[in-house]
N, C-alpha and C. Protein backbone atom coordinates (compact mmCIF):
# COMPACT_ATOMS: atom_id res chain seq x y z
N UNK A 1 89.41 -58.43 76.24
CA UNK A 1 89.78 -57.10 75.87
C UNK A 1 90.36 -56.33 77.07
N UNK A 2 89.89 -56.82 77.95
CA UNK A 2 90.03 -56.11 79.32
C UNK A 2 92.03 -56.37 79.85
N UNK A 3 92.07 -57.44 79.51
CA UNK A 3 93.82 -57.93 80.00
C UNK A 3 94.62 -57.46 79.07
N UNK A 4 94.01 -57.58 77.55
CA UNK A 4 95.02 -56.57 76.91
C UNK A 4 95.34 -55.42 77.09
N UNK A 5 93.89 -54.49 77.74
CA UNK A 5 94.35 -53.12 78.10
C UNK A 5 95.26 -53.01 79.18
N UNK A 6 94.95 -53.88 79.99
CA UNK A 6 96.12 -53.91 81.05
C UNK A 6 97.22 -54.54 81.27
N UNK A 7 97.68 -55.18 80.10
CA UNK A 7 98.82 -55.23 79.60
C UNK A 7 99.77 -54.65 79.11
N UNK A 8 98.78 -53.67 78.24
CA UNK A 8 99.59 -52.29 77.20
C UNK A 8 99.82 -51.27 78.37
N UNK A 9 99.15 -51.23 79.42
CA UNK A 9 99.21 -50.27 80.32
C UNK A 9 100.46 -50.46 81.21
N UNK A 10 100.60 -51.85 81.89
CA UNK A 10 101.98 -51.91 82.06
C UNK A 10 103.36 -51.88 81.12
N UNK A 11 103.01 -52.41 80.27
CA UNK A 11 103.91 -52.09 79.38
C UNK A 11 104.35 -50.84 78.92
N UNK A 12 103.37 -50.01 79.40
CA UNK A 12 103.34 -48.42 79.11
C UNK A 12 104.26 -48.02 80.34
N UNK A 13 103.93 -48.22 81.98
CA UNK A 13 104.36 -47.32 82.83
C UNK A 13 105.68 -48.23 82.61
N UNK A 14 106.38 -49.31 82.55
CA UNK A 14 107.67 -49.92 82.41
C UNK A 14 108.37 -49.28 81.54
N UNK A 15 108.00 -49.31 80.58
CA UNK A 15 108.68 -47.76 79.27
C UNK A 15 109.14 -46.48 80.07
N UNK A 16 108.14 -46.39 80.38
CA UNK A 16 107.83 -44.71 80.84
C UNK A 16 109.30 -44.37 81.92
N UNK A 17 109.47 -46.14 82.49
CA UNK A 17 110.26 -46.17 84.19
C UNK A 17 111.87 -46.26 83.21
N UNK A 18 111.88 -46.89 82.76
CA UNK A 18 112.64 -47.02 81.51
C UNK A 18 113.33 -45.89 80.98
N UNK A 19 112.53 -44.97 80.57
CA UNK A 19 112.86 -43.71 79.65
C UNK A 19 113.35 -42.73 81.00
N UNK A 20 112.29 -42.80 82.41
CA UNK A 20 112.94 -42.01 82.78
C UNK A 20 113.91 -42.07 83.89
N UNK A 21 113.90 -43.15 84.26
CA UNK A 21 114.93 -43.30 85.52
C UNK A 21 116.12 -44.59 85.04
N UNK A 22 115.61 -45.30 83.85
CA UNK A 22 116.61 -46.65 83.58
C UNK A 22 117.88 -45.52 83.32
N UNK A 23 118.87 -46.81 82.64
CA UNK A 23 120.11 -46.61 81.81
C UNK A 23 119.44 -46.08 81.13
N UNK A 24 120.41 -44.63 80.28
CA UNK A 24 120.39 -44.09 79.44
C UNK A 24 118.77 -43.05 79.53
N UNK A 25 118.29 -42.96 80.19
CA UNK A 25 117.39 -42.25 80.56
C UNK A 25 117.20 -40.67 80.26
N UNK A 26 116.38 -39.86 81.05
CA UNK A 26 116.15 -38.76 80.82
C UNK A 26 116.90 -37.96 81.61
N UNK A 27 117.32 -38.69 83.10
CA UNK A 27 118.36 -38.31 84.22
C UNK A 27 119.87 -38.14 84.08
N UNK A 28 120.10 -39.52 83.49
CA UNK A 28 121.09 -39.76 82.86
C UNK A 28 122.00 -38.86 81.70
N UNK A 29 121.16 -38.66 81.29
CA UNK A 29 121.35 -37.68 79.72
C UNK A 29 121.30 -36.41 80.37
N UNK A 30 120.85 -35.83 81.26
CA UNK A 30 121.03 -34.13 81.68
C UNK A 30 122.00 -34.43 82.98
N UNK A 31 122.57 -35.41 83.56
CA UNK A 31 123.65 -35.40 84.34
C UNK A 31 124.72 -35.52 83.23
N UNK A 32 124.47 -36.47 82.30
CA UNK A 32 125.83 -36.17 81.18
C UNK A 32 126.36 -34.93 80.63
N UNK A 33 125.06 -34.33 80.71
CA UNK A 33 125.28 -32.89 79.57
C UNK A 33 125.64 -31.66 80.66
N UNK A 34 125.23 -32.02 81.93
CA UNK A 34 125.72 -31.17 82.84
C UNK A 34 127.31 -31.16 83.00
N UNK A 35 127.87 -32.24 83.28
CA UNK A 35 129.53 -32.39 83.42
C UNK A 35 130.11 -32.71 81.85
N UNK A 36 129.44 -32.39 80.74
CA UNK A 36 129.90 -32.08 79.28
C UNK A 36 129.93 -30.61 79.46
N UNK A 37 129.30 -29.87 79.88
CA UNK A 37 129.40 -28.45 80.17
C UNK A 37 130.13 -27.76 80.80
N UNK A 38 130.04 -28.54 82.57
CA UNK A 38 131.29 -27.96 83.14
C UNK A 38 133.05 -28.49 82.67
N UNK A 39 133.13 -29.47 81.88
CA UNK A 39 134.05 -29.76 81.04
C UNK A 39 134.29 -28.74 79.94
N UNK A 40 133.62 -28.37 79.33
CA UNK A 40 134.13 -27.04 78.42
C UNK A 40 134.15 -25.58 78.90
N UNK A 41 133.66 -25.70 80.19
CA UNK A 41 134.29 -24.40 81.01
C UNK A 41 135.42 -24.85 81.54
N UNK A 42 136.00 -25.74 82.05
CA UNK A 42 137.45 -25.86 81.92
C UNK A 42 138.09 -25.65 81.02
N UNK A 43 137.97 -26.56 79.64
CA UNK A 43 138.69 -26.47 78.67
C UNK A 43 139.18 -25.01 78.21
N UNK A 44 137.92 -24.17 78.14
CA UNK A 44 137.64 -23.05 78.21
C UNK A 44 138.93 -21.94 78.61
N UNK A 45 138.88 -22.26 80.15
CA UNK A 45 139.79 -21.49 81.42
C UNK A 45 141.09 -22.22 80.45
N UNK A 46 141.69 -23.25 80.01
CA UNK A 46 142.94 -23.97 79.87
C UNK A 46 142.90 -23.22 78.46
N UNK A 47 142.45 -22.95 77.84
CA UNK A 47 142.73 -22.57 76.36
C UNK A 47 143.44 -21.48 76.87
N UNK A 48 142.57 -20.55 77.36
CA UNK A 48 142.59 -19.20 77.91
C UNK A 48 144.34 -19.27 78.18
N UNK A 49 144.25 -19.60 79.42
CA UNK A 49 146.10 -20.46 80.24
C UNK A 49 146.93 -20.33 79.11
N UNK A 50 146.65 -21.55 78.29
CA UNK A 50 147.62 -21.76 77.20
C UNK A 50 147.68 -20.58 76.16
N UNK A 51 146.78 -19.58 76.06
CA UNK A 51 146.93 -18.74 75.12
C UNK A 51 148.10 -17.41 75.83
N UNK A 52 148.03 -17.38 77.54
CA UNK A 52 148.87 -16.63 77.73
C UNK A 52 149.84 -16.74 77.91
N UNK A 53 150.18 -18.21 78.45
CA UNK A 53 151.81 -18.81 78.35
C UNK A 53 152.62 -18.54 77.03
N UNK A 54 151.22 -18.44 76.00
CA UNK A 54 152.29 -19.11 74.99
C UNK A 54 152.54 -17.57 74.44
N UNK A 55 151.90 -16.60 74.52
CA UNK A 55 152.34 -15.11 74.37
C UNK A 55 153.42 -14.78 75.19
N UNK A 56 153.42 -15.28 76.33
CA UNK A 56 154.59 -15.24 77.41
C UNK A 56 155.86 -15.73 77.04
N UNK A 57 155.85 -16.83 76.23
CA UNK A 57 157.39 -17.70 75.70
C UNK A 57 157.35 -16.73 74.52
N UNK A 58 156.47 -16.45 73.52
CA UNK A 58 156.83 -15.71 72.65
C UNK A 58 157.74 -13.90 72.52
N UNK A 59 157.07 -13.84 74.17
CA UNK A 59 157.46 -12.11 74.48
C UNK A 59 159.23 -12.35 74.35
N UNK A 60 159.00 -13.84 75.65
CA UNK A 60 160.67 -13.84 76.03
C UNK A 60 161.32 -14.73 75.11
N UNK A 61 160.88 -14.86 73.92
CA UNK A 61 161.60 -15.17 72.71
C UNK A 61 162.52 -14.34 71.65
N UNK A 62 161.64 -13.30 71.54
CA UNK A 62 161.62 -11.97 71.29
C UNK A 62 162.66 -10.78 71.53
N UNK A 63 162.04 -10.82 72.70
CA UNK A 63 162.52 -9.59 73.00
C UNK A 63 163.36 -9.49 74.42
N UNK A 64 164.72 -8.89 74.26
CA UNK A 64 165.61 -8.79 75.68
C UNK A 64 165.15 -8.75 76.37
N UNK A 65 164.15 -6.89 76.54
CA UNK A 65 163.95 -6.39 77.72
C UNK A 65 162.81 -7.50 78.69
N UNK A 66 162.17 -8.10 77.99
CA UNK A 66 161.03 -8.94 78.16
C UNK A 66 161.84 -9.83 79.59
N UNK A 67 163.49 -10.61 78.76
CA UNK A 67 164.01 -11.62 80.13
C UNK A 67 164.79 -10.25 80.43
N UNK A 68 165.19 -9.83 80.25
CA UNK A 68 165.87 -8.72 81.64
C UNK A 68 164.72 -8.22 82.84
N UNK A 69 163.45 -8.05 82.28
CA UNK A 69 162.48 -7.41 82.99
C UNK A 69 162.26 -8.96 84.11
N UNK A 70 161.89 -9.75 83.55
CA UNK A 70 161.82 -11.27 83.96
C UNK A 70 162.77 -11.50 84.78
N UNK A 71 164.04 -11.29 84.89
CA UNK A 71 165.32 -11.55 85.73
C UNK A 71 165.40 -10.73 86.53
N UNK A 72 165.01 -9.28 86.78
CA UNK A 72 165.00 -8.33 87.33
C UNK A 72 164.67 -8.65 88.25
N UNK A 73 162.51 -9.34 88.10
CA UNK A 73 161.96 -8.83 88.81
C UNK A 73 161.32 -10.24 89.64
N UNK A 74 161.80 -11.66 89.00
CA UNK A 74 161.70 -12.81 89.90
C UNK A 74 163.38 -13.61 90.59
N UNK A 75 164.26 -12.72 90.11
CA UNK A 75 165.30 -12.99 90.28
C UNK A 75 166.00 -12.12 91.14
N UNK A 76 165.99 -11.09 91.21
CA UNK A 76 166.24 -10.21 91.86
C UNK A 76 167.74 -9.61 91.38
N UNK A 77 167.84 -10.21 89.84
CA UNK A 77 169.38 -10.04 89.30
C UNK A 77 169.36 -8.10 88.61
N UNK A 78 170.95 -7.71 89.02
CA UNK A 78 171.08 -6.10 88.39
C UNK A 78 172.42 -6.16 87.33
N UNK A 79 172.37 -5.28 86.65
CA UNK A 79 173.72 -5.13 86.35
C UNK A 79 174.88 -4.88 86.30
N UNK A 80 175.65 -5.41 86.34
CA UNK A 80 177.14 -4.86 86.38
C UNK A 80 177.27 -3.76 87.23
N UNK A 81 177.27 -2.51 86.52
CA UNK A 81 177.63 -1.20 87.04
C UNK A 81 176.04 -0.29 87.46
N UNK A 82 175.02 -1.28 88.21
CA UNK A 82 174.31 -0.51 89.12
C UNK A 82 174.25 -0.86 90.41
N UNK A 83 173.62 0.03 91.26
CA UNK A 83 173.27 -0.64 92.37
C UNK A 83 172.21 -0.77 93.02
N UNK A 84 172.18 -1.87 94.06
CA UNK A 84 170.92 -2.51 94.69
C UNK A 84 170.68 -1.53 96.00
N UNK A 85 168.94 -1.48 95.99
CA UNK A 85 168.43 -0.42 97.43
C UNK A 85 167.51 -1.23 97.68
N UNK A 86 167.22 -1.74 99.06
CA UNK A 86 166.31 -2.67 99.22
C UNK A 86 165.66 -1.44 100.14
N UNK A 87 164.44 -1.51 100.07
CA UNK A 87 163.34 -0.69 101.24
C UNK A 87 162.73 -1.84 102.16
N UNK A 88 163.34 -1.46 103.59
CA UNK A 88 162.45 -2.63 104.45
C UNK A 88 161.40 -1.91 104.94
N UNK A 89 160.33 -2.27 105.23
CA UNK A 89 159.48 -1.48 105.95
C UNK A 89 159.63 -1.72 107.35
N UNK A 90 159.34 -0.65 108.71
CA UNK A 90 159.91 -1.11 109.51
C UNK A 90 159.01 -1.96 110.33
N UNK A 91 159.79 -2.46 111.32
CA UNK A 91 158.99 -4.05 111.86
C UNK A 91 157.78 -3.67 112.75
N UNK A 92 156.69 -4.60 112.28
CA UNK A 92 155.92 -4.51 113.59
C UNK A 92 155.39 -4.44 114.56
N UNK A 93 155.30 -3.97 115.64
CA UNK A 93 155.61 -3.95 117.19
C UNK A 93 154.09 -5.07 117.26
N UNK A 94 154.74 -5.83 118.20
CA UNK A 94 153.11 -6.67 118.43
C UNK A 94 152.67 -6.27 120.04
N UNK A 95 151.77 -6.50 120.31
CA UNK A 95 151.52 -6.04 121.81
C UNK A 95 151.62 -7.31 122.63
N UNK A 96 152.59 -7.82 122.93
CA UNK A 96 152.07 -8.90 123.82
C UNK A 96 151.13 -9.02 124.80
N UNK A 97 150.84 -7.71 125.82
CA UNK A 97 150.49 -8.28 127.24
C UNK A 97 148.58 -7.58 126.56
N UNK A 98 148.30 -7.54 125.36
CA UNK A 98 146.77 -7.29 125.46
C UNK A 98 146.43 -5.71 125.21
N UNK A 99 147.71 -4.91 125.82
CA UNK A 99 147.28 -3.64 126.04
C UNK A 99 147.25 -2.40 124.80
N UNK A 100 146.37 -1.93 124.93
CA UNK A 100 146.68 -0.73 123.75
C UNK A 100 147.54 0.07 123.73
N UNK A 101 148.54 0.19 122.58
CA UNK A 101 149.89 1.49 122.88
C UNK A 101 149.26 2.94 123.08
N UNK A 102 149.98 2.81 123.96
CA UNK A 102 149.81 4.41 124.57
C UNK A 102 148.87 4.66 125.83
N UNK A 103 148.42 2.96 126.56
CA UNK A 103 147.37 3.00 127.66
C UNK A 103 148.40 3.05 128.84
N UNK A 104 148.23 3.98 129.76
CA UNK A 104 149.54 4.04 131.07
C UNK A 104 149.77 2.83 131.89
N UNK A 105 148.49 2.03 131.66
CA UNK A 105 148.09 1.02 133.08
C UNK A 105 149.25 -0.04 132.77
């Protein structure tokens, strides 16, 4: 009686090693479900993406001002009879030698 119990008993902690550290395990299964998760927070962010692109092709499907505004303002294109004013801001003075402007030394 005695070897059977300690038979079922190993057979018990081998299960147990089994369920929780083998293949397909208890580890296994919450590392899966962890990167199943951060996988639909991507998907997520990409739906998102694709939902504004595709409002974006639809604007400039649409509507003129949408690619005039678009041409304007990555193109830098005007029309015909206006004209272009560029604002530079003026240049940086850098200090080369260390010193603070306006120190006499």
């Amino acid at each position: 009686m005695r070897i059977v119990t300690l038979i079922l008993l190993v057979v018990l902690i081998l299960l147990q090693f089994k369920l929780w550290l083998g293949e397909g395990g208890f580890r296994e299964v919450t590392r899966l479900q962890q990167r199943v998760e951060t996988q639909r927070q991507k998907n997520d962010e990409l739906l998102h993406r694709n939902a504004r692109l595709q409002a974006e092709v639809e604007d400039l499907r649409e509507r003129l001002d949408a690619v005039e505004e678009r041409a304007r303002n990555e193109l830098g294109l005007i029309k015909p009879a206006e004209e272009f004013y560029q604002v530079v801001p003026p240049p940086v003075e850098s200090n080369q030698s260390g010193k603070a402007k306006g120190d006499g030394a």
